[in-house]
Protein backbone atom coordinates (compact mmCIF):
# COMPACT_ATOMS: atom_id res chain seq x y z
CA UNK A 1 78.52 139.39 105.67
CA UNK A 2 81.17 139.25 108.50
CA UNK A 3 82.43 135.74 106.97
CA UNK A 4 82.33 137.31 103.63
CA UNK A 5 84.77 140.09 104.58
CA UNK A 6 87.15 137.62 106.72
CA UNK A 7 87.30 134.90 103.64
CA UNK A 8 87.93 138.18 101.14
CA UNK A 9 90.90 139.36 104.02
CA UNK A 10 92.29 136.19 103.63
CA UNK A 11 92.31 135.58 99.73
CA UNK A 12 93.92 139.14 99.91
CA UNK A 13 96.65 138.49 102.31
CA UNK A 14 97.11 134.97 100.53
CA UNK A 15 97.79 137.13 97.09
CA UNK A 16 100.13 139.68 98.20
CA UNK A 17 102.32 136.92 99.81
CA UNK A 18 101.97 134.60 96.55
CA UNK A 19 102.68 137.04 93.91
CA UNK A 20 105.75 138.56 94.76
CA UNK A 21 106.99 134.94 95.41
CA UNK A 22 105.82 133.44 92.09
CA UNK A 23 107.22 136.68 90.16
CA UNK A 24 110.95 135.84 91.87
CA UNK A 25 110.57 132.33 91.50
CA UNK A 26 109.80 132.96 87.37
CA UNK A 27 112.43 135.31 86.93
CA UNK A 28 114.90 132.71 88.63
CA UNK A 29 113.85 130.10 86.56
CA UNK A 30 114.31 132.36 83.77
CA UNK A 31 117.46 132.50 81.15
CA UNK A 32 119.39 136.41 81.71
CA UNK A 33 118.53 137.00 77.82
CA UNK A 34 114.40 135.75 78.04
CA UNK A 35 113.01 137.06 81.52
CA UNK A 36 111.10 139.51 80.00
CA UNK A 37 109.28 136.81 78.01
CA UNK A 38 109.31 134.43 81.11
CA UNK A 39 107.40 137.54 83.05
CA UNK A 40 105.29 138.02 80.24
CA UNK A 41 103.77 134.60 79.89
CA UNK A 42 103.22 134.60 83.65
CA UNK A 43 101.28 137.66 83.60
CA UNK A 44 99.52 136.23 80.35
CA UNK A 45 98.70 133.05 82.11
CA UNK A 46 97.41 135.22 85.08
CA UNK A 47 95.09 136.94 82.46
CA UNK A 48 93.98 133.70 80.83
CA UNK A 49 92.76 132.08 83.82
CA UNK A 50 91.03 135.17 85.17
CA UNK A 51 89.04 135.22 81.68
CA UNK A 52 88.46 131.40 81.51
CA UNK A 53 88.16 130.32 84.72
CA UNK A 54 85.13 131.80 86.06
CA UNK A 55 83.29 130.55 83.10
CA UNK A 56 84.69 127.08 83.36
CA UNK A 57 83.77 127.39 87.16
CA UNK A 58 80.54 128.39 86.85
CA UNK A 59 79.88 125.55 84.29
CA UNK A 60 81.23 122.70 85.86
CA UNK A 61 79.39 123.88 89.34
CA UNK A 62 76.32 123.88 87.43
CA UNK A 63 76.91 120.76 85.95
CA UNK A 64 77.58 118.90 89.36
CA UNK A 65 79.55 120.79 92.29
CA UNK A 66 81.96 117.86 93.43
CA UNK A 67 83.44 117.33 90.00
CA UNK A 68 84.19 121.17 90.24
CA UNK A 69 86.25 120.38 93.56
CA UNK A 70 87.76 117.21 92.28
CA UNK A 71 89.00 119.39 88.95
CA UNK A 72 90.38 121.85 91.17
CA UNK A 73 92.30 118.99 93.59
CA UNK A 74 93.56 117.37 90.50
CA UNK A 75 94.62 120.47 88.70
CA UNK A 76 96.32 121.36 91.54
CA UNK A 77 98.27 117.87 92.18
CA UNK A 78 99.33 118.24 89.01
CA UNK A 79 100.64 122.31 89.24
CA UNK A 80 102.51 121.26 92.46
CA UNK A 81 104.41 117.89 90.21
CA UNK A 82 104.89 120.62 87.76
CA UNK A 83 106.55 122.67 89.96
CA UNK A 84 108.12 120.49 91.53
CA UNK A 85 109.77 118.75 88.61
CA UNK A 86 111.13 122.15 87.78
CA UNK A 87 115.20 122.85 89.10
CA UNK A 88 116.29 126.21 89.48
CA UNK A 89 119.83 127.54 88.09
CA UNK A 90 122.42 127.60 90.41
C-alpha cells in the first residue's frame, strides 16, 4: 500500500504540472479567432482516451504484456515527433 500511495502522489504531481502546460501550449498554437475550438478538441481528446484507453489497455495486457509497453513506447515516439514537428506563432 505505501508504494501504491507514493506512485498515485507522483502521477498527481506529474498532472497538475502537465496540464496547465499543455492547455498554454494549445492555446499558443491556436489561431485568435479558433482557441475555443483548439481547447475544445484538447479536452475532447482528454475524454477519448480516458474512455478508450483503459479498454485498449486492459486488452492488449491480456493479450501479451510487452506488446502493451512497446504500444505505449511507440505511441509515445511518435506524440513527441508530433510535437515536435509543430512551430509555434511568433
Amino acid at each position: 500500500m505505501p508504494l501504491l500511495l507514493a506512485v498515485m502522489v507522483v502521477f498527481t504531481l506529474g498532472e497538475m504540472i502537465s496540464s496547465p502546460v499543455a492547455n498554454a501550449y494549445v492555446a499558443a498554437l491556436a489561431p485568435d479567432d479558433m482557441r475555443g475550438r483548439f481547447m475544445g478538441i484538447l479536452g475532447v481528446s482528454w475524454g477519448g482516451a480516458a474512455m478508450v484507453g483503459p479498454v485498449v489497455g486492459i486488452t492488449l495486457f491480456e493479450y501479451s504484456p510487452p506488446l502493451l509497453w512497446i504500444a505505449c513506447f511507440g505511441l509515445g515516439v511518435v506524440a513527441a515527433a508530433a510535437v515536435a514537428g509543430i512551430r509555434t506563432r511568433d
